[in-house]
PDB file of N, CA and C in Angstrom:
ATOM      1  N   UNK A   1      -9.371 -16.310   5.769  1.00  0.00           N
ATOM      2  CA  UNK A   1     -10.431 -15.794   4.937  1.00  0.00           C
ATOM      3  C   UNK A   1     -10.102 -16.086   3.478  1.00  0.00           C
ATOM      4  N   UNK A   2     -10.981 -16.172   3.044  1.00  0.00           N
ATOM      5  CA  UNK A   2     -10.702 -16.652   1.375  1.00  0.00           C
ATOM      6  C   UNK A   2     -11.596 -15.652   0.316  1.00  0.00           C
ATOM      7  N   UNK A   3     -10.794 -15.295  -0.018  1.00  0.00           N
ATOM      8  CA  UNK A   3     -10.855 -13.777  -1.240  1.00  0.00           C
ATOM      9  C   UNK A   3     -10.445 -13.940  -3.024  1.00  0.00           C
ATOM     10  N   UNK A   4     -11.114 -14.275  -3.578  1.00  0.00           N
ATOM     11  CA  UNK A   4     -11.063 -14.089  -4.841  1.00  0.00           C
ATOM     12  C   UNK A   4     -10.047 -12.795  -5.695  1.00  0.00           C
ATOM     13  N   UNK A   5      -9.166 -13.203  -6.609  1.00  0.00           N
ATOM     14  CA  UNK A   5      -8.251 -12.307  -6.896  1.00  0.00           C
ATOM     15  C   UNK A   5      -9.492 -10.741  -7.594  1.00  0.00           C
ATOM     16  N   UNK A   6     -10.940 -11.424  -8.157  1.00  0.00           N
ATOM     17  CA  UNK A   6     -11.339 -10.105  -8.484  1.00  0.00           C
ATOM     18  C   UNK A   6     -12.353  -9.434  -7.295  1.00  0.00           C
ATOM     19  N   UNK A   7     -12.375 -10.329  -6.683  1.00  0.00           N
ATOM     20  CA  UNK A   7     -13.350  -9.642  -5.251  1.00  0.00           C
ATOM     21  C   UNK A   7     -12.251  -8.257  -4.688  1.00  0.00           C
ATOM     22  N   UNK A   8     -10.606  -9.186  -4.398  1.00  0.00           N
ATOM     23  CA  UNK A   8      -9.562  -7.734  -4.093  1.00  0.00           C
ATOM     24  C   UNK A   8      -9.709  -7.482  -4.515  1.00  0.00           C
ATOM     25  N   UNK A   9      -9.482  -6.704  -5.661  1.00  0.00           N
ATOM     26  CA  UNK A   9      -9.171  -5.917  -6.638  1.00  0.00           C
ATOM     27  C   UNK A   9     -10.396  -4.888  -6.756  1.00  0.00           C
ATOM     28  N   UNK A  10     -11.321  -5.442  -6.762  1.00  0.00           N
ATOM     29  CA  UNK A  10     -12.902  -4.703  -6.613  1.00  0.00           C
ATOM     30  C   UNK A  10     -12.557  -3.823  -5.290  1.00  0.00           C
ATOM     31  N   UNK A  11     -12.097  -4.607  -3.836  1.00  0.00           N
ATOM     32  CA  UNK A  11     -12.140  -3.718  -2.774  1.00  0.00           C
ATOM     33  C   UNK A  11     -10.473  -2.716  -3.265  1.00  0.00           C
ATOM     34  N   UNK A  12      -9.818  -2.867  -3.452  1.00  0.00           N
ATOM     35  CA  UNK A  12      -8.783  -2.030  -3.802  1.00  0.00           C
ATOM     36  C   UNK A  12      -9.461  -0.989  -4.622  1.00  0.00           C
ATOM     37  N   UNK A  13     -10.601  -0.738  -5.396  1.00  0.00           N
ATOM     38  CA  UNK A  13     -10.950   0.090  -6.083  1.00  0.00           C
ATOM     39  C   UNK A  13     -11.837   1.111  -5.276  1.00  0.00           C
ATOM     40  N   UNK A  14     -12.617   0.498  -4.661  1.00  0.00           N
ATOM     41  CA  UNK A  14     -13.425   0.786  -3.629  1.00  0.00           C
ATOM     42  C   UNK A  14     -12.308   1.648  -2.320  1.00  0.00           C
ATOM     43  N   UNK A  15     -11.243   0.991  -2.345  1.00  0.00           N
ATOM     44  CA  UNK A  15     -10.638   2.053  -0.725  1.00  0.00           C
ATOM     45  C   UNK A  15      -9.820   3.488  -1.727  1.00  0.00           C
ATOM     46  N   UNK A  16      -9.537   2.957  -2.972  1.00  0.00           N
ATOM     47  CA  UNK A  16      -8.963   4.175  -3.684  1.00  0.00           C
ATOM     48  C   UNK A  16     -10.133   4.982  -3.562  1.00  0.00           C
ATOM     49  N   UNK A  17     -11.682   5.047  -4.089  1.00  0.00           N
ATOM     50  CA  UNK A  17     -12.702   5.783  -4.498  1.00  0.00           C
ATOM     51  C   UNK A  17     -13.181   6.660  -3.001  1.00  0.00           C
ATOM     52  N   UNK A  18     -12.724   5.525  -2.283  1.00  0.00           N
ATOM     53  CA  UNK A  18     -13.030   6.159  -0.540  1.00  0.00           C
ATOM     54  C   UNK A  18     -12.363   7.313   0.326  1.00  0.00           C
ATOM     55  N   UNK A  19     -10.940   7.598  -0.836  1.00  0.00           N
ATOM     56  CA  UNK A  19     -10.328   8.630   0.073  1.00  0.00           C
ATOM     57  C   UNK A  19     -10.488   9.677  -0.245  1.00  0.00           C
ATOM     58  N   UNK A  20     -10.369  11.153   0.547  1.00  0.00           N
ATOM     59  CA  UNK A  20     -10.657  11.969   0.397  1.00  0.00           C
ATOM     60  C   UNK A  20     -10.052  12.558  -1.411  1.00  0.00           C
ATOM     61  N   UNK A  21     -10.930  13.409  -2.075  1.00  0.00           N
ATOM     62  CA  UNK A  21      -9.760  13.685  -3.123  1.00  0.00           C
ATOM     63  C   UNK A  21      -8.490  14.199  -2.917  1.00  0.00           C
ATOM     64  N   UNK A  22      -8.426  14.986  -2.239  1.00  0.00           N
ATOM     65  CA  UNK A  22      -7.107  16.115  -2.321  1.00  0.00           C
ATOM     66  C   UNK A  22      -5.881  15.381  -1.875  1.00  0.00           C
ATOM     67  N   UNK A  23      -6.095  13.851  -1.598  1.00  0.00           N
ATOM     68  CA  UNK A  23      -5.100  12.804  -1.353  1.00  0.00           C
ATOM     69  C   UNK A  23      -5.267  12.006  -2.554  1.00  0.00           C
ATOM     70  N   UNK A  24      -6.827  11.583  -2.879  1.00  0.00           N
ATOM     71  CA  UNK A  24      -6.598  10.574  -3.990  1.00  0.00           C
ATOM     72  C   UNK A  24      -5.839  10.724  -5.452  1.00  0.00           C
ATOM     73  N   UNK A  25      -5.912  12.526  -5.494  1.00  0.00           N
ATOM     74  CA  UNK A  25      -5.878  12.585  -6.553  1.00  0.00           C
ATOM     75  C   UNK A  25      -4.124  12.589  -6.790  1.00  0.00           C
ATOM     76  N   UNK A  26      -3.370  12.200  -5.997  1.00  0.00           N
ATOM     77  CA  UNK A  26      -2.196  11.767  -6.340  1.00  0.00           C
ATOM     78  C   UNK A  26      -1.663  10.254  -6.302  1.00  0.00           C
ATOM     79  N   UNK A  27      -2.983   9.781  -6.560  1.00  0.00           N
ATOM     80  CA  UNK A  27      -2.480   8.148  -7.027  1.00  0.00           C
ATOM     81  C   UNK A  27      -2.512   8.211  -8.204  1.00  0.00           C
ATOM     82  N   UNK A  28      -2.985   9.149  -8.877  1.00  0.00           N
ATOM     83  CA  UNK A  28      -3.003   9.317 -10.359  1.00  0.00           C
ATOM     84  C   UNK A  28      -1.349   9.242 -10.782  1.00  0.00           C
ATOM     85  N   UNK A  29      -0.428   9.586 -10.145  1.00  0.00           N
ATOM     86  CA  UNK A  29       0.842   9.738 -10.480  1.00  0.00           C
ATOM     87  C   UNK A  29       1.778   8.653  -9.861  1.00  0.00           C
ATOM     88  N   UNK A  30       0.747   7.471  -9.388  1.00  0.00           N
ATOM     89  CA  UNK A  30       1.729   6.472  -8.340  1.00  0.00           C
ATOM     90  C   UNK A  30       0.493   5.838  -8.631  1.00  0.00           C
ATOM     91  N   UNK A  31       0.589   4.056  -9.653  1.00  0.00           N
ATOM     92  CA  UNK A  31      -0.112   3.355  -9.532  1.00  0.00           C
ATOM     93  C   UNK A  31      -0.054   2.469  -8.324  1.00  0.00           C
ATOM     94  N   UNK A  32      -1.034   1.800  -8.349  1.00  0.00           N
ATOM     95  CA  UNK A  32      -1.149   0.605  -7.106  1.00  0.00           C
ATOM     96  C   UNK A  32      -1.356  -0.662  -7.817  1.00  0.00           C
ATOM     97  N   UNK A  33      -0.258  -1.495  -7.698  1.00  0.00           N
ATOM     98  CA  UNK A  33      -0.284  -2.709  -8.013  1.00  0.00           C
ATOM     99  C   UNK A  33      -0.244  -3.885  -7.069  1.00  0.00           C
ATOM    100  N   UNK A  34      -1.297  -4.868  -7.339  1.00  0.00           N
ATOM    101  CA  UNK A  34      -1.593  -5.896  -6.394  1.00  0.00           C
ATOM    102  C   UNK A  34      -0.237  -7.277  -7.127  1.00  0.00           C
ATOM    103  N   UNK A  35       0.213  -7.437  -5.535  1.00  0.00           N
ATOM    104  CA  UNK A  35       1.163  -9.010  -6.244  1.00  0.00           C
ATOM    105  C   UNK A  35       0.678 -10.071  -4.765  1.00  0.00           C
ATOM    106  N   UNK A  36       0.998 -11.150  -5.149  1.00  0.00           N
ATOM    107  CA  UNK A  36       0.833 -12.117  -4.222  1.00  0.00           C
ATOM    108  C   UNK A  36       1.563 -12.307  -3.000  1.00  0.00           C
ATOM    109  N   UNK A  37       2.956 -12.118  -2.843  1.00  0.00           N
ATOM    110  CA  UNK A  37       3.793 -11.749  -1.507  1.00  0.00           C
ATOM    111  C   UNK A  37       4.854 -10.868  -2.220  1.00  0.00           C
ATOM    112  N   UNK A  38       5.756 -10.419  -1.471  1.00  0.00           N
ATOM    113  CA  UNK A  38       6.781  -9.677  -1.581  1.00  0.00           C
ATOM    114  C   UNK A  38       7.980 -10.521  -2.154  1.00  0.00           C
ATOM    115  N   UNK A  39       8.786 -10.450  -3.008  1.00  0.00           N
ATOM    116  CA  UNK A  39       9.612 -11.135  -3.840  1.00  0.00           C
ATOM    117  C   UNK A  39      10.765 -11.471  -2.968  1.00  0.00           C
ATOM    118  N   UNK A  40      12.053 -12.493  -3.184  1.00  0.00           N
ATOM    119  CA  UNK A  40      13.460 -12.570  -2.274  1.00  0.00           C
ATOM    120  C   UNK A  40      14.055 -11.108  -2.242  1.00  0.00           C
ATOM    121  N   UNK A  41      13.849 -10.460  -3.558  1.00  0.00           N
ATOM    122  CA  UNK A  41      15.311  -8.891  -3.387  1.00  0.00           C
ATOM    123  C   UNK A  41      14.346  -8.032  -2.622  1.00  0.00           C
ATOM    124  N   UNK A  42      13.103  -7.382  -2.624  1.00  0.00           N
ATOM    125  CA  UNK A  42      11.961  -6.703  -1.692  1.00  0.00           C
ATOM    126  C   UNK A  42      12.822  -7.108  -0.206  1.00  0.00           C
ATOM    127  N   UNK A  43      12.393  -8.457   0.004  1.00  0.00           N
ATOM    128  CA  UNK A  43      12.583  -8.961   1.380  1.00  0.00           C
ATOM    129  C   UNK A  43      14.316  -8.670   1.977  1.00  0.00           C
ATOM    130  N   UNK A  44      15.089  -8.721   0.877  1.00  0.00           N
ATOM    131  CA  UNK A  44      16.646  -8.699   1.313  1.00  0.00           C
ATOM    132  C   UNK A  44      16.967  -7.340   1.703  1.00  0.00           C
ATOM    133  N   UNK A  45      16.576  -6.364   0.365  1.00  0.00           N
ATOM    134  CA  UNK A  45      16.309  -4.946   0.347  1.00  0.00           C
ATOM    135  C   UNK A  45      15.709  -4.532   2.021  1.00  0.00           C
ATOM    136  N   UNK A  46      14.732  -4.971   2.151  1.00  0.00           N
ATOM    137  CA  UNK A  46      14.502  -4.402   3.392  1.00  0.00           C
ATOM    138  C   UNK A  46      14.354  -5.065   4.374  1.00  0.00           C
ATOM    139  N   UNK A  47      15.429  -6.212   4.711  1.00  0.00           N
ATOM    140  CA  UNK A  47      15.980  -6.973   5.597  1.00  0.00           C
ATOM    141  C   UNK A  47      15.286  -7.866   6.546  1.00  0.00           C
ATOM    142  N   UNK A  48      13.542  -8.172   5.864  1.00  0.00           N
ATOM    143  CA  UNK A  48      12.608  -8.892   6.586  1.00  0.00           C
ATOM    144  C   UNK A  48      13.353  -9.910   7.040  1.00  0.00           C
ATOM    145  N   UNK A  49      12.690 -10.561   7.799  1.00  0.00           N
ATOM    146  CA  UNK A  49      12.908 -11.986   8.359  1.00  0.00           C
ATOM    147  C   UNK A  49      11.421 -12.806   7.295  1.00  0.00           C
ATOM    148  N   UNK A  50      10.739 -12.572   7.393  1.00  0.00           N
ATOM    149  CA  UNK A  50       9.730 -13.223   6.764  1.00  0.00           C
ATOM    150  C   UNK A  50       9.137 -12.237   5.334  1.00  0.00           C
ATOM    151  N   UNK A  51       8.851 -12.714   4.548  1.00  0.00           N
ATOM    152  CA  UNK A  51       7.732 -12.184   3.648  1.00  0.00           C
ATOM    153  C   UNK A  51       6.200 -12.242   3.682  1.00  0.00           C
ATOM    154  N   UNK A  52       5.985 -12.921   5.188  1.00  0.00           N
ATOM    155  CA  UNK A  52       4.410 -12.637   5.084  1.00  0.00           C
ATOM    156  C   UNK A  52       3.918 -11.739   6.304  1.00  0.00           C
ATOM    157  N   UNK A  53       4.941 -10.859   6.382  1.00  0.00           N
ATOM    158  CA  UNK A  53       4.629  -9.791   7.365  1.00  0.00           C
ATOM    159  C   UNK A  53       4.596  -8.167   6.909  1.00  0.00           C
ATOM    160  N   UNK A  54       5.442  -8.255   5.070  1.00  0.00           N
ATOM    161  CA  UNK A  54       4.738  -7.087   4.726  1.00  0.00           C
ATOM    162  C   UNK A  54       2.943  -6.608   4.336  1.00  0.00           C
ATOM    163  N   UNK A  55       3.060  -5.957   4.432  1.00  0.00           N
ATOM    164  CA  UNK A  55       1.205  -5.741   3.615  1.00  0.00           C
ATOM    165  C   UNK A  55       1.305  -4.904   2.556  1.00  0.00           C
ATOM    166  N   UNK A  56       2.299  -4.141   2.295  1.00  0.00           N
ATOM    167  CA  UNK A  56       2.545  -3.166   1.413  1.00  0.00           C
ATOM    168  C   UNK A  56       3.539  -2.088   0.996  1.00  0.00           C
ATOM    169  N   UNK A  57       3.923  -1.891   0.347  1.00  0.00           N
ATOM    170  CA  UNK A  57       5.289  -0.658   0.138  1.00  0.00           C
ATOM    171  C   UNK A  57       5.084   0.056  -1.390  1.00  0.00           C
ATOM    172  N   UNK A  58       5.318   1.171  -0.579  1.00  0.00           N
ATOM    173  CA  UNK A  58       5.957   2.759  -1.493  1.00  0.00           C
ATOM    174  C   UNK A  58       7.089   2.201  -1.781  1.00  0.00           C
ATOM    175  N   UNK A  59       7.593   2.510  -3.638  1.00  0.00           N
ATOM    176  CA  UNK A  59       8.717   2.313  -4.335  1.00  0.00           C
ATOM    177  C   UNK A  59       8.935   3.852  -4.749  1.00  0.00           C
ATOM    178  N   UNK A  60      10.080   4.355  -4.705  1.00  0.00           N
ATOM    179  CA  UNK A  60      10.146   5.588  -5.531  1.00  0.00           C
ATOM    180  C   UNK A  60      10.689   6.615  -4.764  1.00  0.00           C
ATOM    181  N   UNK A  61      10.577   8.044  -5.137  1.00  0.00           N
ATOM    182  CA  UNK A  61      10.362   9.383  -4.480  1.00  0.00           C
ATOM    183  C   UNK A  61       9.226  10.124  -4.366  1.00  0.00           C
ATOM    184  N   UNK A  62       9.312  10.611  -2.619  1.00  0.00           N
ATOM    185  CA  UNK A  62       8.485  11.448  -2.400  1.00  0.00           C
ATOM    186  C   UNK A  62       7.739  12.448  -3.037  1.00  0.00           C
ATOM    187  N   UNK A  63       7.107  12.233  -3.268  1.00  0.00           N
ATOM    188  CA  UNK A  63       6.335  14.221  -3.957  1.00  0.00           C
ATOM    189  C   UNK A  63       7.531  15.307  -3.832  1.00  0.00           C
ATOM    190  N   UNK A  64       7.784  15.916  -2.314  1.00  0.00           N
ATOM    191  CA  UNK A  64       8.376  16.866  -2.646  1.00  0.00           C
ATOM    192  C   UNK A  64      10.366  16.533  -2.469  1.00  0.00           C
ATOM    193  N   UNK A  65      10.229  15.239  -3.111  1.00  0.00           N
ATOM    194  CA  UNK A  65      12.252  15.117  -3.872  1.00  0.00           C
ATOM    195  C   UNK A  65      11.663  15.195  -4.999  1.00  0.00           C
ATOM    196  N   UNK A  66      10.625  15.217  -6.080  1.00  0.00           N
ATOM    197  CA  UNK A  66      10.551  14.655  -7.532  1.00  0.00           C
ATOM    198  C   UNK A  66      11.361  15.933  -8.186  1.00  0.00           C
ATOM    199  N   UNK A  67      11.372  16.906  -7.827  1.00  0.00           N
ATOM    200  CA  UNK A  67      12.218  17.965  -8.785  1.00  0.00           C
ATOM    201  C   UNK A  67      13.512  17.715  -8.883  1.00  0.00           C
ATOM    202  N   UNK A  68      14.418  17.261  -7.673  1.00  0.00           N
ATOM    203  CA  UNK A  68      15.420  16.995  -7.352  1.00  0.00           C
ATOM    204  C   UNK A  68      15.569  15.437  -7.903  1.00  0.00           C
ATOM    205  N   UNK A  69      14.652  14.244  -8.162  1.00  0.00           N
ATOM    206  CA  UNK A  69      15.200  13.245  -8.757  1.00  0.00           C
ATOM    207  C   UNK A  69      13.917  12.368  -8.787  1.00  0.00           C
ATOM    208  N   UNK A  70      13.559  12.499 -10.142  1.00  0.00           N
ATOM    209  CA  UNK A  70      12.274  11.999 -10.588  1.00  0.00           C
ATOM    210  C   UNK A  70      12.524  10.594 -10.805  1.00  0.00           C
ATOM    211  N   UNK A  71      11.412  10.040 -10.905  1.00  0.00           N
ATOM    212  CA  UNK A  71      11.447   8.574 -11.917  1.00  0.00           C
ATOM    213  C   UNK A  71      10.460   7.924 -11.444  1.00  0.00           C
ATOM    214  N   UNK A  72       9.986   6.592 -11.412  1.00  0.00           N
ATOM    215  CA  UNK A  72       9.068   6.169 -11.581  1.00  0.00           C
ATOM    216  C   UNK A  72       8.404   5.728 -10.087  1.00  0.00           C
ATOM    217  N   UNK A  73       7.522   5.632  -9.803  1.00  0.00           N
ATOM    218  CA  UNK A  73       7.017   5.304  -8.060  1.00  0.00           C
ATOM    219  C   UNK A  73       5.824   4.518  -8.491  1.00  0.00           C
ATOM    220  N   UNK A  74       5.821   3.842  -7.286  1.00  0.00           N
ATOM    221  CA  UNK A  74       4.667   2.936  -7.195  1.00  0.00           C
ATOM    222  C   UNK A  74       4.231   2.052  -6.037  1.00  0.00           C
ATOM    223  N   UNK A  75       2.975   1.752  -5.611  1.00  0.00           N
ATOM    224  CA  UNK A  75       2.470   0.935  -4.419  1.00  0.00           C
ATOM    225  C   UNK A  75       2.466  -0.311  -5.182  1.00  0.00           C
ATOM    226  N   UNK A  76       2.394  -0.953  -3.701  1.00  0.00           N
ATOM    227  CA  UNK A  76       2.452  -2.375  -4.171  1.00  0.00           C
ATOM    228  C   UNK A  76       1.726  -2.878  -2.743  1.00  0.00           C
ATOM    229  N   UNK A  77       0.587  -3.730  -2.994  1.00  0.00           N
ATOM    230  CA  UNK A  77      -0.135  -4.592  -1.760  1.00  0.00           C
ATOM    231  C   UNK A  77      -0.014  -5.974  -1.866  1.00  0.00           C
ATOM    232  N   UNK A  78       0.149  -6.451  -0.853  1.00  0.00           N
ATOM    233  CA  UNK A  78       0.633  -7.687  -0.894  1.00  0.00           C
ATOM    234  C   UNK A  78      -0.771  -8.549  -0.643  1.00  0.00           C
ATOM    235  N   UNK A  79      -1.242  -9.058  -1.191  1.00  0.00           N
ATOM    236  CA  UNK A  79      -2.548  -9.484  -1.221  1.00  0.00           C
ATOM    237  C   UNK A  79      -2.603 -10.641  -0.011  1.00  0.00           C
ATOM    238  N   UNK A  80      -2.022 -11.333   0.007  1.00  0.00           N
ATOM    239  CA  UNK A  80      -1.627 -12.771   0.837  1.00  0.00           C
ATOM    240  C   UNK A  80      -1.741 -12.262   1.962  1.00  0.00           C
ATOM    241  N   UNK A  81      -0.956 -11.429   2.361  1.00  0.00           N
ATOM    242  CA  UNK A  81      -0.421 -10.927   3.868  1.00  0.00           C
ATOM    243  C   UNK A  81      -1.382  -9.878   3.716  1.00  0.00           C
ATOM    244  N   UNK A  82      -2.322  -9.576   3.113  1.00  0.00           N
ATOM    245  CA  UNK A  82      -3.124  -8.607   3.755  1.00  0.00           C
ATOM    246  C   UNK A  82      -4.438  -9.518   4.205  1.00  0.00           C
ATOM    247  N   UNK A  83      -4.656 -10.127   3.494  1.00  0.00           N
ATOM    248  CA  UNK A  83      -6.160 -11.726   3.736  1.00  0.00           C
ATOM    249  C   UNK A  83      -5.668 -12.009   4.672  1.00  0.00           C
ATOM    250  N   UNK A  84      -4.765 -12.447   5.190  1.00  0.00           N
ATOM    251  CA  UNK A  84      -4.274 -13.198   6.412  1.00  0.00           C
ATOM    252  C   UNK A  84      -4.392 -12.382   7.457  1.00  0.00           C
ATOM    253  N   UNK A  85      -4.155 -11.067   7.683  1.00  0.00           N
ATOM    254  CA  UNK A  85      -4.798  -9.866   8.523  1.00  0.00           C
ATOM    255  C   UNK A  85      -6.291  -9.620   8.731  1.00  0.00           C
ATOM    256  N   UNK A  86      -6.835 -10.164   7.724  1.00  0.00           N
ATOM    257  CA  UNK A  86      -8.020  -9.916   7.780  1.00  0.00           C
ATOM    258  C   UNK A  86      -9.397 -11.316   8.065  1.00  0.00           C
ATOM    259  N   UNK A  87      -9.908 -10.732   9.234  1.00  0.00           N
ATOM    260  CA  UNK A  87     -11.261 -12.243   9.761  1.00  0.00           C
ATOM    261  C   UNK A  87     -12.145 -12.036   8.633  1.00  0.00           C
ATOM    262  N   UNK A  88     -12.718 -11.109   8.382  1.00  0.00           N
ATOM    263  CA  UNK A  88     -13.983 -11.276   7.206  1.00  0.00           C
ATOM    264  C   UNK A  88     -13.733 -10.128   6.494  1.00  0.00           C
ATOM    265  N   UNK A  89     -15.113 -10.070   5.216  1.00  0.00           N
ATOM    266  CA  UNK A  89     -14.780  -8.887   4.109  1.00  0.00           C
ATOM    267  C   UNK A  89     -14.861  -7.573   4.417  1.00  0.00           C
ATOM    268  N   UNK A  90     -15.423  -7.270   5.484  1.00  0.00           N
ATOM    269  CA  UNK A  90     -15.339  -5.746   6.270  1.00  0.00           C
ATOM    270  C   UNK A  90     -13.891  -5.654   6.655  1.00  0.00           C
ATOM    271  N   UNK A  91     -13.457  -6.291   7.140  1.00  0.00           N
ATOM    272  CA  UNK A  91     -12.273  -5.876   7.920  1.00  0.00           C
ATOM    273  C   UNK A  91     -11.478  -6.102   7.142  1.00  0.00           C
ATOM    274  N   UNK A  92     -11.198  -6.876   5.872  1.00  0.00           N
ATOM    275  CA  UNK A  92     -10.535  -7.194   4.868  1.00  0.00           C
ATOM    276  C   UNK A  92     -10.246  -5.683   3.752  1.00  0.00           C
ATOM    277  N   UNK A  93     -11.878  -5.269   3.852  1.00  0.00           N
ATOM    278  CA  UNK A  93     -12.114  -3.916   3.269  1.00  0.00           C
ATOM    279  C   UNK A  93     -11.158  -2.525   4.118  1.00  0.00           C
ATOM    280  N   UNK A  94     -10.900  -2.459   5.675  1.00  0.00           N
ATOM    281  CA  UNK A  94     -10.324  -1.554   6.299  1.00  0.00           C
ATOM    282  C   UNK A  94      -8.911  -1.967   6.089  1.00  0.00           C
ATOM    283  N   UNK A  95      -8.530  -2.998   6.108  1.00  0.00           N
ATOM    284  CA  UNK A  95      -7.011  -3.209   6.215  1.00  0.00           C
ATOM    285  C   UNK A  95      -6.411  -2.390   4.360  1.00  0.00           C
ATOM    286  N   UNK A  96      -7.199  -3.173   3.440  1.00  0.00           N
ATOM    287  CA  UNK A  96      -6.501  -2.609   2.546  1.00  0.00           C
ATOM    288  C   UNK A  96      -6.658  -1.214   2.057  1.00  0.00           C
ATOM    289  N   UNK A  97      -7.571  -0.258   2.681  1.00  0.00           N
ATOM    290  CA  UNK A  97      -8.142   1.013   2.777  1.00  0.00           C
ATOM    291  C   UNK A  97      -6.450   1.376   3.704  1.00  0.00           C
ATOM    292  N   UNK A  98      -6.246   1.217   4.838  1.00  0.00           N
ATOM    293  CA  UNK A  98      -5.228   1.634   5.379  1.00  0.00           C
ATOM    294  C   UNK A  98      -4.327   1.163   5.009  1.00  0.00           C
ATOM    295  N   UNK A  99      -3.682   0.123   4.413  1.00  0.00           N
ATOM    296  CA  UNK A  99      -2.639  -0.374   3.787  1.00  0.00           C
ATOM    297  C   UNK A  99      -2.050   0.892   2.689  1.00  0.00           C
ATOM    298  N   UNK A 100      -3.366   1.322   1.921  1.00  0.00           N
ATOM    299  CA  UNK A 100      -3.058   2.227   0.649  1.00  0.00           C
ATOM    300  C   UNK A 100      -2.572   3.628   1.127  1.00  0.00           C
ATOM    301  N   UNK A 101      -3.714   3.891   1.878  1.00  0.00           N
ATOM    302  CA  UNK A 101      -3.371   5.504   2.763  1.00  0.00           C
ATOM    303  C   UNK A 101      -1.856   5.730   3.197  1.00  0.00           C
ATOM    304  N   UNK A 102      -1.586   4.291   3.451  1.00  0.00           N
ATOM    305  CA  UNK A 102      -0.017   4.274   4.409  1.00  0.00           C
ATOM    306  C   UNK A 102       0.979   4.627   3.737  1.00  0.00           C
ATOM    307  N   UNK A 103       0.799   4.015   2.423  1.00  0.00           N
ATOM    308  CA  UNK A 103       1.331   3.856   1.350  1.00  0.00           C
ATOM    309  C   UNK A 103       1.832   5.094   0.795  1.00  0.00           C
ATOM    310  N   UNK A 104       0.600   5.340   0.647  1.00  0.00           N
ATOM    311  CA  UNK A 104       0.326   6.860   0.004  1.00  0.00           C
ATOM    312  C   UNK A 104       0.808   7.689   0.756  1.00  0.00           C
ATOM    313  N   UNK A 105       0.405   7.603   1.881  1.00  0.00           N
ATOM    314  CA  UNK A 105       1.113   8.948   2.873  1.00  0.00           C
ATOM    315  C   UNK A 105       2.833   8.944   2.722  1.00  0.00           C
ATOM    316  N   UNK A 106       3.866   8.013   2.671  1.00  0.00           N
ATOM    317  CA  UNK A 106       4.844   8.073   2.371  1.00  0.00           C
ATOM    318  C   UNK A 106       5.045   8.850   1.115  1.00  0.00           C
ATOM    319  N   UNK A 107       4.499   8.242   0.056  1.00  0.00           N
ATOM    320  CA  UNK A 107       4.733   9.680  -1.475  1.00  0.00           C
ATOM    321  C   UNK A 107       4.638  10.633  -0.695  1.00  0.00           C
ATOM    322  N   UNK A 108       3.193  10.850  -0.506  1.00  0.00           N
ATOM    323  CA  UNK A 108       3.662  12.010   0.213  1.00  0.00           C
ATOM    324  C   UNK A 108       4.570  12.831   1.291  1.00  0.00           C
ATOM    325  N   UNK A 109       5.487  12.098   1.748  1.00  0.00           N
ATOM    326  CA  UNK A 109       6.756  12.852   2.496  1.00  0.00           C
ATOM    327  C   UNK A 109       6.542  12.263   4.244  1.00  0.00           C
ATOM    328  N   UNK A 110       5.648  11.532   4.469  1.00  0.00           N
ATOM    329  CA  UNK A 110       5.132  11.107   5.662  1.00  0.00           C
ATOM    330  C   UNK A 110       6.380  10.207   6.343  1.00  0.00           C
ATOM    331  N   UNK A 111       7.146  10.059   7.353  1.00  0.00           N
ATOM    332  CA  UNK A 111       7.618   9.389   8.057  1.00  0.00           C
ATOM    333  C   UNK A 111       6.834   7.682   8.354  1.00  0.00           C
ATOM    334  N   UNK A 112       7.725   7.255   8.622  1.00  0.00           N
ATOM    335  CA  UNK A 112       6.308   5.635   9.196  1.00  0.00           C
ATOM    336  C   UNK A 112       5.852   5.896  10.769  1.00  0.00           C
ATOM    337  N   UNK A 113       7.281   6.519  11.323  1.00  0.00           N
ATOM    338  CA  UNK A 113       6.242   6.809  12.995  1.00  0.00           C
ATOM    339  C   UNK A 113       5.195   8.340  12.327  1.00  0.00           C
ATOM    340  N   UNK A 114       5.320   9.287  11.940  1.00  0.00           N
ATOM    341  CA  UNK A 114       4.348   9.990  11.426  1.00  0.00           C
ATOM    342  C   UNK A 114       3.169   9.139  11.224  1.00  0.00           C
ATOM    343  N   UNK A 115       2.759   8.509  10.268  1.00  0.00           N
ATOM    344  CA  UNK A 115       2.001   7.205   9.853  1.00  0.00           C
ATOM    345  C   UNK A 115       1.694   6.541  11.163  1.00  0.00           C
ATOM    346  N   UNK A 116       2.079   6.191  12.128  1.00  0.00           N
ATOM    347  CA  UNK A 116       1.775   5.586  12.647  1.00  0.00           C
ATOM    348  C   UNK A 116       0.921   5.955  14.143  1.00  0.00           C
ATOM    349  N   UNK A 117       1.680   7.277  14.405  1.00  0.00           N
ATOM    350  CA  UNK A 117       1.150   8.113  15.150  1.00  0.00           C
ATOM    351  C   UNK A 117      -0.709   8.535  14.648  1.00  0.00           C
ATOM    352  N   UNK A 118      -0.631   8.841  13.289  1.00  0.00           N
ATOM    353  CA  UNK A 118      -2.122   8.974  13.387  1.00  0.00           C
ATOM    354  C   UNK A 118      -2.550   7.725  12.515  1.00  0.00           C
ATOM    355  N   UNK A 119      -2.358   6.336  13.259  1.00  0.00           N
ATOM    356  CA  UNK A 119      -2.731   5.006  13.142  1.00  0.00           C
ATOM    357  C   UNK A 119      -2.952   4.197  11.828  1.00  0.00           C
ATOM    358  N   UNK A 120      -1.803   5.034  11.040  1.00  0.00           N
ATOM    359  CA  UNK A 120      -1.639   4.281   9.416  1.00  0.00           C
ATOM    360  C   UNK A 120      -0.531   3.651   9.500  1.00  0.00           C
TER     361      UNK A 120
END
């Protein structure tokens, strides 16, 4: 599928505006930044075999460690590896809607089988 860097970015705005508030409103404290794949130290760091099999990652601490050890957090979507998941702009639109949630649900204290169990 072939996606224009401002067409993403438009749907990245669109799956932020889509989630419920009482979740959204803690992206306010954890931006979401779009990059093209995942970098060599990302990939070493978390021992991929490939870089076009992430779609996205939480940097940082959880919501409830920030008292215990603050600093800076942030999403990151991998734009490449998320188009490549995706057949057309609907489904292009759900992947990065759940990509973010996933994301997000980790700040928030979420496990990945947690996450995954209710299909994020």
């Amino acid at each position: 599928m072939d996606t224009s860097i401002n067409e993403f970015d438009q749907l990245v705005v669109e799956a932020i505006e889509s989630i419920a508030f009482e979740f959204r409103k803690h992206l306010s404290d954890v931006p979401v930044i779009v990059e093209q794949l995942p970098n060599e130290e990302i990939c070493q760091k978390l021992h991929l075999k490939s870089k076009y099999h992430l779609l996205g990652l939480f940097q940082g601490v959880p919501i409830q460690h920030q008292k215990l050890s603050g600093g800076p957090s942030q999403i990151t979507l991998y734009r490449q590896n998320i188009i490549a998941q995706s057949a057309n702009r609907q489904a292009l639109a759900h992947q990065i809607r759940k990509v973010i949630i996933h994301e997000l649900g980790h700040y928030l204290g979420f496990s990945e089988q947690q996450l995954r169990d209710h299909h994020y």
